[in-house]
Each structure stands twice: as structure tokens, then as C-alpha cells.
N, C-alpha and C. Protein backbone atom coordinates (compact mmCIF):
# COMPACT_ATOMS: atom_id res chain seq x y z
N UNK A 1 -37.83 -102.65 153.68
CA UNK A 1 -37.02 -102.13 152.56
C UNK A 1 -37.87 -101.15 151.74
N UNK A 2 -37.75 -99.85 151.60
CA UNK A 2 -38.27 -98.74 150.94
C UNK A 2 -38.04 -99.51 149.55
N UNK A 3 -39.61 -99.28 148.69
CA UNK A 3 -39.81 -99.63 147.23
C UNK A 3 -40.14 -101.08 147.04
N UNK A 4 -40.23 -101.42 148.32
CA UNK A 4 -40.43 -103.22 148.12
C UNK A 4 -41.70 -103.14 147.72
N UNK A 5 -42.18 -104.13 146.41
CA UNK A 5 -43.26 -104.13 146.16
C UNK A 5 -43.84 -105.58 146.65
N UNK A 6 -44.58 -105.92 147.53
CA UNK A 6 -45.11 -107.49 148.07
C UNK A 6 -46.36 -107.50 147.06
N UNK A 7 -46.46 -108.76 146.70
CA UNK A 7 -47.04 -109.40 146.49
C UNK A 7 -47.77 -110.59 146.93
N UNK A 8 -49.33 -111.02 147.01
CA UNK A 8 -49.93 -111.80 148.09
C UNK A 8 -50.20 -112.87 147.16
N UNK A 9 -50.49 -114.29 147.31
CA UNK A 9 -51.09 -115.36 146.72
C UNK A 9 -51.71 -116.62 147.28
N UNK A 10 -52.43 -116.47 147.34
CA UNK A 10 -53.95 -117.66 147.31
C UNK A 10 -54.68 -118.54 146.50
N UNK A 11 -54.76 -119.40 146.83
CA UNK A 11 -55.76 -120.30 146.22
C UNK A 11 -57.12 -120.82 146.54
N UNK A 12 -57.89 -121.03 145.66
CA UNK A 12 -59.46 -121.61 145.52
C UNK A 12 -59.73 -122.66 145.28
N UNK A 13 -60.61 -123.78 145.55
CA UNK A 13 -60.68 -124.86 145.38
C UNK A 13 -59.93 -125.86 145.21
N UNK A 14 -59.39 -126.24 146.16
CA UNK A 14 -58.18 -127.13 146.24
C UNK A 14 -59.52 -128.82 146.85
N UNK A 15 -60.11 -128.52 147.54
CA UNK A 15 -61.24 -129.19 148.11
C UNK A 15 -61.83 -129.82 147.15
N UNK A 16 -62.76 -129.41 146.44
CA UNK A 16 -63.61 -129.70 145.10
C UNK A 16 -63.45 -131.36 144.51
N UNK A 17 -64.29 -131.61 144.14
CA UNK A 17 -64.31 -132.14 143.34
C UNK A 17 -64.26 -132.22 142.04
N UNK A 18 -64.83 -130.80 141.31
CA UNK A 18 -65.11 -130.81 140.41
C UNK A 18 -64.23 -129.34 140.13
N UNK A 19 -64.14 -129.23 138.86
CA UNK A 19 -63.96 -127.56 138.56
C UNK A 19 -62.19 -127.38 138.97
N UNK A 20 -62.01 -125.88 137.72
CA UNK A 20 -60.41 -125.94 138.00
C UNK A 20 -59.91 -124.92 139.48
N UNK A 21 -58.84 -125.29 139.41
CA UNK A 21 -58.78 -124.97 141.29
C UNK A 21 -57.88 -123.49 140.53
N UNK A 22 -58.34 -122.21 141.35
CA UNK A 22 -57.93 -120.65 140.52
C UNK A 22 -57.06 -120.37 142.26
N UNK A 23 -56.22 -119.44 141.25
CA UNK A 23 -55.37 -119.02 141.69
C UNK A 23 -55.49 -117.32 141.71
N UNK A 24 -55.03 -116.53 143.22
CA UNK A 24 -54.94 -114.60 142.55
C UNK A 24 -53.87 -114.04 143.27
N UNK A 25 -52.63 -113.26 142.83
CA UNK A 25 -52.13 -112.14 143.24
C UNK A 25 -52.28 -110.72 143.26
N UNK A 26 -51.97 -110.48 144.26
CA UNK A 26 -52.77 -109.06 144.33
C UNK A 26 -51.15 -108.20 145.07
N UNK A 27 -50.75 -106.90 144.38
CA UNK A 27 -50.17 -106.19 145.24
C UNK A 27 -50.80 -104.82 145.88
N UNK A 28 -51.09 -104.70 147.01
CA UNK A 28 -51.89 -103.73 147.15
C UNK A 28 -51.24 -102.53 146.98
N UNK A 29 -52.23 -101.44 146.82
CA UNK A 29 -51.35 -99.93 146.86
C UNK A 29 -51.31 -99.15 147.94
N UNK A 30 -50.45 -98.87 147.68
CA UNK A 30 -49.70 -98.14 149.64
C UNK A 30 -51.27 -96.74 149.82
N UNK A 31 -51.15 -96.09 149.44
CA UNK A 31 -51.69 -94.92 149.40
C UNK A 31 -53.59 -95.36 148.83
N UNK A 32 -54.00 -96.25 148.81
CA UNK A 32 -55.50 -96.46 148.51
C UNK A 32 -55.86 -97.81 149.53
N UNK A 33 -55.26 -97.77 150.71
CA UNK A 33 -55.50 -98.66 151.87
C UNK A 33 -57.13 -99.42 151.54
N UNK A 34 -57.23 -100.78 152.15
CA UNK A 34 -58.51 -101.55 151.88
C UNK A 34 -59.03 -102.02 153.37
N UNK A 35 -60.07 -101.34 154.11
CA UNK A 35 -60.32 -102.30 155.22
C UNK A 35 -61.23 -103.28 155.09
N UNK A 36 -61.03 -104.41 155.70
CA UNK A 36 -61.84 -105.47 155.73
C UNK A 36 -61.48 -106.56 155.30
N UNK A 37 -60.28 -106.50 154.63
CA UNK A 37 -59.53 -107.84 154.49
C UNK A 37 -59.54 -108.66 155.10
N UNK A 38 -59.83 -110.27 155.11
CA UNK A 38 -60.23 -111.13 155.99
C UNK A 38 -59.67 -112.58 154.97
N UNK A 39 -59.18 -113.77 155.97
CA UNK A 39 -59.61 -114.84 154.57
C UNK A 39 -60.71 -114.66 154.50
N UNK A 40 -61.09 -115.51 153.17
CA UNK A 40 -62.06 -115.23 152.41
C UNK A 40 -62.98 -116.09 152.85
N UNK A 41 -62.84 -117.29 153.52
CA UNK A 41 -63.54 -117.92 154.11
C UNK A 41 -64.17 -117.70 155.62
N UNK A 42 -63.81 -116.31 155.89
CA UNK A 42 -64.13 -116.09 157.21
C UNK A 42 -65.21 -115.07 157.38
N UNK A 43 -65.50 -114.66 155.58
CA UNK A 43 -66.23 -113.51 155.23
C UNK A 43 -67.38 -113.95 154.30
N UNK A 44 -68.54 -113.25 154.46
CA UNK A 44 -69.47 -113.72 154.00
C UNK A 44 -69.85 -113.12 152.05
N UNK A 45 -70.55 -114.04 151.78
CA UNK A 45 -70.83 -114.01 150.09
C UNK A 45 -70.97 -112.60 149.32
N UNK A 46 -71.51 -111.91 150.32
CA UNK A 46 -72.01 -110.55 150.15
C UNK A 46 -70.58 -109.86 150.37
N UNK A 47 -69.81 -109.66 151.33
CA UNK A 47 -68.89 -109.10 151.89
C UNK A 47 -67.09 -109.16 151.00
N UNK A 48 -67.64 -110.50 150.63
CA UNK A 48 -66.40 -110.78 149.57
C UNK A 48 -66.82 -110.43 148.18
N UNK A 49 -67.90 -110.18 147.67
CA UNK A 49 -68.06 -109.76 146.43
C UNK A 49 -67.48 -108.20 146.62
N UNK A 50 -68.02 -107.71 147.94
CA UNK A 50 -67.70 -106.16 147.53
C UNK A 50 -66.58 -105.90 148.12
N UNK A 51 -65.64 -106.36 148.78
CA UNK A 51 -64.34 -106.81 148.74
C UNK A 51 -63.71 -106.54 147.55
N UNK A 52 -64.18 -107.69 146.75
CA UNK A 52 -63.70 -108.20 145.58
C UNK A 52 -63.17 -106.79 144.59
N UNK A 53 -64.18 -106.49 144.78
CA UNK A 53 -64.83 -105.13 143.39
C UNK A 53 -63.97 -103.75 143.86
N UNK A 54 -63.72 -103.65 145.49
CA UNK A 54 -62.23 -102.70 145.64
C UNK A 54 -61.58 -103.34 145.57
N UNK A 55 -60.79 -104.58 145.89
CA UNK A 55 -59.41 -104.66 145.45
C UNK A 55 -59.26 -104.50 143.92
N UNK A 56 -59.87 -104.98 142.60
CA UNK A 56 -59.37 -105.00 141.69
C UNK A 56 -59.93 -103.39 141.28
N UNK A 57 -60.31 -102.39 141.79
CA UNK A 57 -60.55 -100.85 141.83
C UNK A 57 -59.62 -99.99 142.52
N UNK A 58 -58.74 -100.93 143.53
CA UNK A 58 -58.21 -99.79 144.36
C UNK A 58 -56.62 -100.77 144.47
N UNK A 59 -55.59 -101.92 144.09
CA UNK A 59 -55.21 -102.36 144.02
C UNK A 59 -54.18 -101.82 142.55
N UNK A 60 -52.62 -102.12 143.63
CA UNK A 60 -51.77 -101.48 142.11
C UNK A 60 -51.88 -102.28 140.97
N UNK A 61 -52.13 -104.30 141.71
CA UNK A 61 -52.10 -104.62 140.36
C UNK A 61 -52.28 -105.84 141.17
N UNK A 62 -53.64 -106.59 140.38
CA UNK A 62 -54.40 -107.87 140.22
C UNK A 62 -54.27 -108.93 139.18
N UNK A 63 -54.21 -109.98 139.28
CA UNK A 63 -54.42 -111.02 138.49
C UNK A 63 -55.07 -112.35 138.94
N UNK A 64 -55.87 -112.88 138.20
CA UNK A 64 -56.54 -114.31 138.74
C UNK A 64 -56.09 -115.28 137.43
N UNK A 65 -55.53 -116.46 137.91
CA UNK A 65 -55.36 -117.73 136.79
C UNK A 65 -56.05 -119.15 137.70
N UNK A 66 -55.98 -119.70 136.81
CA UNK A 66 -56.56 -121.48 137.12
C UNK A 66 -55.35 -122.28 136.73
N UNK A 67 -55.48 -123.51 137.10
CA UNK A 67 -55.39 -124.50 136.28
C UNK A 67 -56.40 -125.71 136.06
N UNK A 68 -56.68 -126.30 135.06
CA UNK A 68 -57.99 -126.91 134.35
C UNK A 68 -58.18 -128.43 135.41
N UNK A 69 -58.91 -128.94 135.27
CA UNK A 69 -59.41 -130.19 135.47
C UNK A 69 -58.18 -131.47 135.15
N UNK A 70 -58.09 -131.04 133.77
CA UNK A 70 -57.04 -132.22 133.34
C UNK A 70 -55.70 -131.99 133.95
N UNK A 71 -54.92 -131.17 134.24
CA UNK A 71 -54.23 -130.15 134.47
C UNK A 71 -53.74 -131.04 136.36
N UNK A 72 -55.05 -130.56 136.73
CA UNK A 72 -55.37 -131.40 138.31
C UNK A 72 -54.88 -132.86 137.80
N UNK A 73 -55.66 -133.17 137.42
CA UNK A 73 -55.54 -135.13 137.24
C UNK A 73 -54.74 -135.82 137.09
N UNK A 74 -53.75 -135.12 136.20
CA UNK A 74 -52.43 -135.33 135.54
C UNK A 74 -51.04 -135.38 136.26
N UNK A 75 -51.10 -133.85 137.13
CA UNK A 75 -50.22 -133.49 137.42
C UNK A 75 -50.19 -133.32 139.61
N UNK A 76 -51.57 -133.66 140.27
CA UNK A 76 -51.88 -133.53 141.05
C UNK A 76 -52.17 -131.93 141.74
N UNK A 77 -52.93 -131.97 142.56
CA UNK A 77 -53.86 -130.43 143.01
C UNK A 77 -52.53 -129.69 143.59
N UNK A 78 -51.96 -130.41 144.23
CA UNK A 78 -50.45 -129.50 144.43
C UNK A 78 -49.84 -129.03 143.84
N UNK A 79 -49.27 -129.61 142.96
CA UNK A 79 -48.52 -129.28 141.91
C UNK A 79 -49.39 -128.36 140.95
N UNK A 80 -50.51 -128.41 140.54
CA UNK A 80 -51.75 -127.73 139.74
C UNK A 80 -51.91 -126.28 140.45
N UNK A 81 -52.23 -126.55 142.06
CA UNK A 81 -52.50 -124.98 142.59
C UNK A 81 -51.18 -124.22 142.60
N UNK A 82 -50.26 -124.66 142.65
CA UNK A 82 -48.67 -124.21 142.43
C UNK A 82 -48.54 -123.44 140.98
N UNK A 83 -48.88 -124.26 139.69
CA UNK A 83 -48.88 -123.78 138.58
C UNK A 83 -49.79 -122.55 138.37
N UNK A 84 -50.94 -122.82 138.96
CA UNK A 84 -52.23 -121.74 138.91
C UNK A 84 -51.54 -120.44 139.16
N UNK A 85 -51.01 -120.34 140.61
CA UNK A 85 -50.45 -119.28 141.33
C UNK A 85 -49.24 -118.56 140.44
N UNK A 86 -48.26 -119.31 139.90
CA UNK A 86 -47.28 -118.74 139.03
C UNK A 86 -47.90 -118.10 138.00
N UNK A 87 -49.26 -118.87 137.16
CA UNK A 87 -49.67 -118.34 136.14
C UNK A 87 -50.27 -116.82 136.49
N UNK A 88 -50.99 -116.83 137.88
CA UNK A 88 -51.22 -115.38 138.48
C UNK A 88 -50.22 -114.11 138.79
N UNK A 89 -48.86 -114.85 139.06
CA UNK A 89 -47.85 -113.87 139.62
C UNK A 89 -47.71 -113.51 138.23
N UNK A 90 -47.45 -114.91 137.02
CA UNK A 90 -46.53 -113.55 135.93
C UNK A 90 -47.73 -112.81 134.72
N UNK A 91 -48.95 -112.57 135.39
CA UNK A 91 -50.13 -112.22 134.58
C UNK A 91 -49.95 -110.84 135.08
N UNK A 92 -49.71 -110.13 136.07
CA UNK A 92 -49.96 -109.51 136.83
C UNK A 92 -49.05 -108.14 136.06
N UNK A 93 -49.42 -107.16 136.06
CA UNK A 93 -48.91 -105.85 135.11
C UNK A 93 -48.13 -105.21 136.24
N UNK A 94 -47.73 -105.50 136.75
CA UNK A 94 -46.15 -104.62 137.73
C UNK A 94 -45.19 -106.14 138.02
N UNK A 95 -44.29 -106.19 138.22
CA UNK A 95 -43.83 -107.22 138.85
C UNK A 95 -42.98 -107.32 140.14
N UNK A 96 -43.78 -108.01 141.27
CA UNK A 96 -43.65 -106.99 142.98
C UNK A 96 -41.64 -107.58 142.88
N UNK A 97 -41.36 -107.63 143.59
CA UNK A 97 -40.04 -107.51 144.20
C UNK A 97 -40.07 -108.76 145.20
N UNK A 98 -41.30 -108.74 146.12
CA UNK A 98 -41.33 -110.48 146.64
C UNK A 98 -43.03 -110.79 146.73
N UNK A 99 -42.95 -112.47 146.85
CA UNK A 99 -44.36 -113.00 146.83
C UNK A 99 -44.19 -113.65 148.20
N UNK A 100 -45.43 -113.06 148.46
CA UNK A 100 -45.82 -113.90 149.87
C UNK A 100 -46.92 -115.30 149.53
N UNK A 101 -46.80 -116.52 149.77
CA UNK A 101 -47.76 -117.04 149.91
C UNK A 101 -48.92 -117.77 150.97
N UNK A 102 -49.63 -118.22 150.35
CA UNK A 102 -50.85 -118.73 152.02
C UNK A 102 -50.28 -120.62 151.73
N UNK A 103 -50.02 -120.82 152.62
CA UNK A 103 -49.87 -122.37 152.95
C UNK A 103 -48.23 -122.07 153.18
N UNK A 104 -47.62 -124.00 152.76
CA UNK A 104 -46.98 -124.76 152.78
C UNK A 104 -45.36 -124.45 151.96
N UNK A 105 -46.32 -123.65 150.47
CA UNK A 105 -45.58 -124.37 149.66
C UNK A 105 -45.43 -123.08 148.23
N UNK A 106 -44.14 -122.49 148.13
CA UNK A 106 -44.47 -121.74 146.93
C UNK A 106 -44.29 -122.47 145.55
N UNK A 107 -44.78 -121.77 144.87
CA UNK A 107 -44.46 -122.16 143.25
C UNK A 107 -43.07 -121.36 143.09
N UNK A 108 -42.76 -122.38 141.45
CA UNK A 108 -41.01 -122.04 141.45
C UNK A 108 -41.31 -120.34 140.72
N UNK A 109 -40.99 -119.31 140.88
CA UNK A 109 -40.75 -117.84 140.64
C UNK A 109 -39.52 -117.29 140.70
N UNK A 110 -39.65 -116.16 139.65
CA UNK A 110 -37.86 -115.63 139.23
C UNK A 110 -37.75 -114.24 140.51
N UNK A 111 -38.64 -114.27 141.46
CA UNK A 111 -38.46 -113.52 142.57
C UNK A 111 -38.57 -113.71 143.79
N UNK A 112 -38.15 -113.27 144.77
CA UNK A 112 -37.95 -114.07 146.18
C UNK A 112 -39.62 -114.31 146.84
N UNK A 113 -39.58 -115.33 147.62
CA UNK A 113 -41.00 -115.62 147.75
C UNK A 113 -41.33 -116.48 149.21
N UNK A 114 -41.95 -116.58 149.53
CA UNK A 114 -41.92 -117.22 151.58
C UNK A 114 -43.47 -117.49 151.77
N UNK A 115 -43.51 -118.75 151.90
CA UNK A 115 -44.82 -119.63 152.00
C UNK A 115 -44.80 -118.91 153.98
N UNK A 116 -46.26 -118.76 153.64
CA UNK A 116 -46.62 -118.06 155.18
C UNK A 116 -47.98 -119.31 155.76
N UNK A 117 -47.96 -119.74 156.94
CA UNK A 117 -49.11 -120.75 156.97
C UNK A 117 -50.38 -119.74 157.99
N UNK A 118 -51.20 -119.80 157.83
CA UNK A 118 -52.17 -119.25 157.68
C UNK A 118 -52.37 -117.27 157.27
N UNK A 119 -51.71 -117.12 156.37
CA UNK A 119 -51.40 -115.92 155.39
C UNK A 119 -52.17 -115.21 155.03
N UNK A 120 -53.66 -116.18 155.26
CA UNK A 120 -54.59 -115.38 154.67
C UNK A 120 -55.22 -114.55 155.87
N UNK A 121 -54.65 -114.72 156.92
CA UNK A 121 -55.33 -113.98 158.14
C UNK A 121 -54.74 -113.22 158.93
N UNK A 122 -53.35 -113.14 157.82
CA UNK A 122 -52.20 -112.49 158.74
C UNK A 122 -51.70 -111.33 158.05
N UNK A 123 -51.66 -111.62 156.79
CA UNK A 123 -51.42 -110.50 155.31
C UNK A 123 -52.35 -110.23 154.56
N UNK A 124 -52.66 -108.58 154.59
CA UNK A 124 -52.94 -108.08 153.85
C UNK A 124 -53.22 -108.95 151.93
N UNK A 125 -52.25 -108.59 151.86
CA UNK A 125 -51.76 -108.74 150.30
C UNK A 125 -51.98 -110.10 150.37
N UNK A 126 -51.89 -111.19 151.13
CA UNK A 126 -52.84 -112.88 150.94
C UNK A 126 -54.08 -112.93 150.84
N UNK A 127 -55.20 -112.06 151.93
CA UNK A 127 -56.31 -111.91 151.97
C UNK A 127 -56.89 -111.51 150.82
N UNK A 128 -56.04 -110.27 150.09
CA UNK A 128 -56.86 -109.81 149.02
C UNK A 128 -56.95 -110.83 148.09
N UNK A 129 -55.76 -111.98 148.13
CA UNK A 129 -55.67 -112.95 146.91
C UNK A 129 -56.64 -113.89 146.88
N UNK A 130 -56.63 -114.21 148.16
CA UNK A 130 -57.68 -115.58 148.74
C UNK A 130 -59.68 -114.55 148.35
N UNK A 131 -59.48 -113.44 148.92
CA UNK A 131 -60.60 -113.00 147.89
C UNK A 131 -61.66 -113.09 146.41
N UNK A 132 -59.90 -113.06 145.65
CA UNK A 132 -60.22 -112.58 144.74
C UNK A 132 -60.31 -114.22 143.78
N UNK A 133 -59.40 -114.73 144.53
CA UNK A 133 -59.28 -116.68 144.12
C UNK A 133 -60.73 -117.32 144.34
N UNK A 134 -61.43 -116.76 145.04
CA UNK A 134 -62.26 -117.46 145.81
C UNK A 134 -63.69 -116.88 145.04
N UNK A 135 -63.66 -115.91 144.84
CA UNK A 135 -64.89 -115.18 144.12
C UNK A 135 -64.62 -115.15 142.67
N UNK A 136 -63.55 -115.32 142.60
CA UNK A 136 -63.30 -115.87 140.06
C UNK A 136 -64.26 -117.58 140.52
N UNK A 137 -63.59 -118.41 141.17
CA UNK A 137 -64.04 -119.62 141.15
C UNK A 137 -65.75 -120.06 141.63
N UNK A 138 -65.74 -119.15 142.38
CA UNK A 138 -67.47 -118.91 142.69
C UNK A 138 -68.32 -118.81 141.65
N UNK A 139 -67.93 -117.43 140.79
CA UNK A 139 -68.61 -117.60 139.26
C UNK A 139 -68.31 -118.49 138.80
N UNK A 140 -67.56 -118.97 138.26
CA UNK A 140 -66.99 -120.01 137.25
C UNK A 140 -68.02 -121.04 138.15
N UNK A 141 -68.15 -121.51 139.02
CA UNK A 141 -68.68 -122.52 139.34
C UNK A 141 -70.43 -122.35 139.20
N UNK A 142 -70.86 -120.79 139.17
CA UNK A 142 -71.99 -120.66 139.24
C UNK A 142 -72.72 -120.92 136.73
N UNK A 143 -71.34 -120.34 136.99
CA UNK A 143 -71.34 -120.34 134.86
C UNK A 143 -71.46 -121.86 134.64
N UNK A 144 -70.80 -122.81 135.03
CA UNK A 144 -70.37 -124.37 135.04
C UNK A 144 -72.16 -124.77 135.39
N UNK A 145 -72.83 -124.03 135.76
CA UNK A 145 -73.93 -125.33 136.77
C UNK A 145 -75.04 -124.60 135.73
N UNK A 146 -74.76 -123.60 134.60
CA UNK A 146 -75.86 -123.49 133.37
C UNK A 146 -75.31 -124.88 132.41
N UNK A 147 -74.15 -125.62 132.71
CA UNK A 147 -74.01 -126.35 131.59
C UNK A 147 -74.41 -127.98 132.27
N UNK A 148 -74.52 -127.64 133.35
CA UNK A 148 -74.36 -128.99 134.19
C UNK A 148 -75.58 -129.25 135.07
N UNK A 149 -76.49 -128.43 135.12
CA UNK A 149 -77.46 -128.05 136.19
C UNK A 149 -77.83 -128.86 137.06
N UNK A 150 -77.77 -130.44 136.25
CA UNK A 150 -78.48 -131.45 137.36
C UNK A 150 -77.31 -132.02 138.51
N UNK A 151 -75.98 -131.44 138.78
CA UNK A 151 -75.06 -131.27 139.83
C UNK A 151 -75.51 -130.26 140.93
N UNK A 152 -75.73 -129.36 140.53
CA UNK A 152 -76.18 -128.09 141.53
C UNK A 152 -74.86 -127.17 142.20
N UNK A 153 -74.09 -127.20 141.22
CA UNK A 153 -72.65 -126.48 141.17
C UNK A 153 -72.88 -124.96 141.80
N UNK A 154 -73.97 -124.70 141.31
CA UNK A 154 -74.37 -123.03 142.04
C UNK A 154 -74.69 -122.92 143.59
N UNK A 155 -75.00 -124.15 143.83
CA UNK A 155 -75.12 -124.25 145.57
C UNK A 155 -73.73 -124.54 146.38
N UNK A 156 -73.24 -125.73 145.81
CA UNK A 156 -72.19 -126.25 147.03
C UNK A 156 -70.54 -125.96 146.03
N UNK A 157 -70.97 -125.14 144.45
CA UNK A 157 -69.57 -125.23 144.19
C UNK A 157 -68.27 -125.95 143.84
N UNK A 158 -68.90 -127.49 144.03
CA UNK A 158 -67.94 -128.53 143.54
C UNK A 158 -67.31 -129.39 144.74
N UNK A 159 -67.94 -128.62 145.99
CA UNK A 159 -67.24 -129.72 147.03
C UNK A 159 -68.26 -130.45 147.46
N UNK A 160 -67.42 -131.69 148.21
CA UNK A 160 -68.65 -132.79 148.50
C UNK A 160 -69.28 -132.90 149.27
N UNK A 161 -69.95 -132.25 149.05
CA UNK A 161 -71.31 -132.07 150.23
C UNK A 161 -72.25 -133.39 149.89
N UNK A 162 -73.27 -133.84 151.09
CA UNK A 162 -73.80 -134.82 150.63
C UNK A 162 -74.64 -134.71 149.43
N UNK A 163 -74.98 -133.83 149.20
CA UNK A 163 -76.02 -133.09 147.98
C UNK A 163 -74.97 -133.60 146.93
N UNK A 164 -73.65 -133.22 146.61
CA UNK A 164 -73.00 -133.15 145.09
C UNK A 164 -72.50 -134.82 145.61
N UNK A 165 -72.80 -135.86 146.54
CA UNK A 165 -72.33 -136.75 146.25
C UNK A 165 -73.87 -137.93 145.72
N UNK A 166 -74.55 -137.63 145.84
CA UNK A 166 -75.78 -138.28 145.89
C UNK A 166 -75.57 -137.65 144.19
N UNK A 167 -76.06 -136.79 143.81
CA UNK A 167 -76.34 -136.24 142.26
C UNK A 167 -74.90 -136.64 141.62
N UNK A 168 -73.73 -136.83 142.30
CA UNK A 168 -72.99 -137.67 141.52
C UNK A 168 -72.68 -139.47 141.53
N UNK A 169 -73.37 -139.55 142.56
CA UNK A 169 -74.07 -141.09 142.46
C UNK A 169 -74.99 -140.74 141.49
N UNK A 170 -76.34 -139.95 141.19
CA UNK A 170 -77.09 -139.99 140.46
C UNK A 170 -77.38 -140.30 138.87
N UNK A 171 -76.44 -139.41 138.35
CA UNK A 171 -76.32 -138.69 137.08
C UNK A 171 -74.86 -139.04 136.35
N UNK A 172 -73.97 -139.51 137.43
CA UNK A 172 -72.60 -139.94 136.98
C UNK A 172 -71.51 -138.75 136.96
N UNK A 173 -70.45 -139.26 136.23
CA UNK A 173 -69.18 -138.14 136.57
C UNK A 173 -69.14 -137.46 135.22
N UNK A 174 -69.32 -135.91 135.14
CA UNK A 174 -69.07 -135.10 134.56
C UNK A 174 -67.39 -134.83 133.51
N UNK A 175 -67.71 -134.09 132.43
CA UNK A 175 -66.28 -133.84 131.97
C UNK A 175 -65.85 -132.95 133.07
N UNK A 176 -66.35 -132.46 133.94
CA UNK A 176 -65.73 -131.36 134.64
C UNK A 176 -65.07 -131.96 136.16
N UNK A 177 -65.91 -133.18 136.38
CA UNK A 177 -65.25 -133.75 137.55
C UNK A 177 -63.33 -134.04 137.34
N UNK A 178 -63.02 -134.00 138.71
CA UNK A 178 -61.73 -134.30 138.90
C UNK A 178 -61.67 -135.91 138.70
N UNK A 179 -61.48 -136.46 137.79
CA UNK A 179 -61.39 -138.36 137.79
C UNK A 179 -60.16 -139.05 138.97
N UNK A 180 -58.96 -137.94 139.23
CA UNK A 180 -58.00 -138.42 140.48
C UNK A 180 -58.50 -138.57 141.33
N UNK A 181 -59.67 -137.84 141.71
CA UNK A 181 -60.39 -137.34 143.82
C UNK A 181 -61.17 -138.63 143.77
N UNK A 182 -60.95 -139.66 144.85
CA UNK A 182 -60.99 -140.56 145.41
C UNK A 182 -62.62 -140.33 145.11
N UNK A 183 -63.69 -139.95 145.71
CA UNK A 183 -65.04 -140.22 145.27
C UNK A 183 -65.29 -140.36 143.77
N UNK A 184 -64.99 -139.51 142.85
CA UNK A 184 -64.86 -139.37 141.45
C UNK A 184 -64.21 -140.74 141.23
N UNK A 185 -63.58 -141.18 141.33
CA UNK A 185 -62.62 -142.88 141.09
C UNK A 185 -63.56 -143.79 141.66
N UNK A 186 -63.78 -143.86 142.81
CA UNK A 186 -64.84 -144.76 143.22
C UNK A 186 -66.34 -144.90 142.18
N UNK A 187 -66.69 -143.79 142.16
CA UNK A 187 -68.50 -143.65 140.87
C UNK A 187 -67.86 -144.42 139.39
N UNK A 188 -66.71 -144.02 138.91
CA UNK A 188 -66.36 -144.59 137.50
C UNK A 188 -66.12 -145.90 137.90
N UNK A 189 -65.45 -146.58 138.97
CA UNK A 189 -64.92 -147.96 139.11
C UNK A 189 -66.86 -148.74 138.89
N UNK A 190 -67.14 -148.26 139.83
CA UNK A 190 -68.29 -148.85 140.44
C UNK A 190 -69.52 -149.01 138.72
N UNK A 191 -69.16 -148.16 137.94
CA UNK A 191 -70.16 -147.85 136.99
C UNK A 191 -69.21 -148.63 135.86
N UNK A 192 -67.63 -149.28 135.61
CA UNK A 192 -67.54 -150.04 135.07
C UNK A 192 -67.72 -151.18 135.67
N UNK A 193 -67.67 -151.75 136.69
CA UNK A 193 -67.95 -153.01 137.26
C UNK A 193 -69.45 -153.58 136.48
């Protein structure tokens, strides 16, 4: 359809333990093409930063949102990365005509929208999202581990690697941990017992 504006959406840290799980839409621009789009997980640290830095340079129109910790706990990571993603679509300074998303499952939106399962390796306009989702939450996780340091948030990022489960055996559960995620529930049970 001539004038259709697509829109792509992805999410970050759905895995984690710790930290809010971010959300990005991205519509790309017809006429400032991007090669190298990839999920974001298929591309390396270096490669997605400078990724990163053309899409929101060469892109008609970007946005990244979260939703918080409590947010997760409350309302569950589904429902949370769902909210994240809406908060990205209506941040976004054009408003596309349809949203594509990566997985299962869209969030509720006042425009037509089609959950794509593996999206991020198939669309354009997903890849750039899963990018740009993936590298907001990278910092944020690297900003989080000046307040938290003895986690080591700047290495593994919040997922449970044996490293962030030992230092959270260690040191205990953070305001920033997820208290729903089954390891996080287990350290508090075990530390009121």
C-alpha cells in the first residue's frame, strides 16, 4: 500500500533478573536505507552500538520506553514488555499506519498491528527495534552497576549467569531485582527462613 508507514517493535530483557525490561520502535526511512540490520543478538557489542547511532541518525522516527521493576512484579514480564512497547509506539513523533511486532503477542494499539515470530530476523523495521531495545538497556544496565557494583551488572546485565547468581546468593536481593523471577523468590524465602 503506497504511504504505508510500518513500524517495527522489540524488546530487551525479558530474561533478566534484575532491571526494567525496555522496549523500541523504529520506522525506518524509505530513502536513507540501513545495511546491517540483524537481531540484535546475532550482532556483536561493537556492531550494535554503531548500528544503534544510524538508526536513530538515519531513521524517520525512533523511540525507546521501559517498564520498571515494580511494573514487572506486579503486573508480570508479559504484560510489562507489552506495556513497554505501547509506551514506545505512542512516544514516537510520526505515527506509522501499522506495527509490526517480534514474538507472540502485540500490545493493545489504536493502529493495525501483526505479531511476527522471529521478526527480528526477518524485518527490517524489528531489527532496528531489537537494536535499539537492546543497547538503551545495555547502558541502563551498565549506569545501574555504578549504584550496585558488587552485582557486576556491567558484565552479564541482569541475567543469570552463574556469576549474578552466586553475588546474589552473596550480597542479597537488590531494590532493582525482579522479587516475581523464581531465583529472586527463592534468595528472599531462604534469607527469611
Amino acid at each position: 500500500m503506497k504511504g504505508e508507514l510500518l513500524c517495527g517493535v522489540d524488546e530487551a530483557g525479558r530474561g533478566p533478573l534484575a532491571g526494567a525490561v525496555f522496549a523500541a520502535a523504529v520506522i525506518l526511512h524509505p530513502e536513507r536505507p540501513i545495511s546491517g540490520l540483524a537481531d540484535s543478538k546475532k550482532l556483536s557489542e561493537k556492531k550494535r552500538d554503531f548500528l544503534a547511532q544510524r538508526i536513530k541518525q538515519d531513521a524517520l522516527a525512533w523511540a525507546v520506553a521501559w517498564a520498571e521493576v515494580e511494573e514487572i512484579d506486579r503486573i508480570n514480564i508479559l504484560q510489562a514488555s507489552l506495556l513497554a512497547m505501547g509506551r514506545a509506539v505512542a512516544a514516537l513523533s510520526v505515527t506509522p499506519t501499522k506495527v509490526v511486532v517480534d514474538g507472540l503477542h502485540c500490545p493493545p494499539l489504536p493502529m493495525a498491528s501483526e505479531a511476527v515470530v522471529k521478526g527480528d530476523s526477518k524485518v527490517a523495521e524489528i531489527s532496528a527495534a531489537s537494536i535499539l531495545a537492546k543497547t538503551a538497556r545495555d547502558a541502563e544496565m551498565r549506569r545501574l552497576n555504578q549504584g550496585f557494583p558488587q552485582y557486576g551488572f556491567d558484565r552479564h546485565k541482569g541475567y543469570p549467569t552463574a556469576e549474578h547468581l552466586e553475588l546474589l546468593r552473596l550480597h542479597g536481593v537488590s531494590a532493582i531485582h525482579r522479587r516475581s523471577y523464581a531465583p529472586v523468590r527463592k534468595i528472599l524465602q531462604e534469607n527469611e527462613a
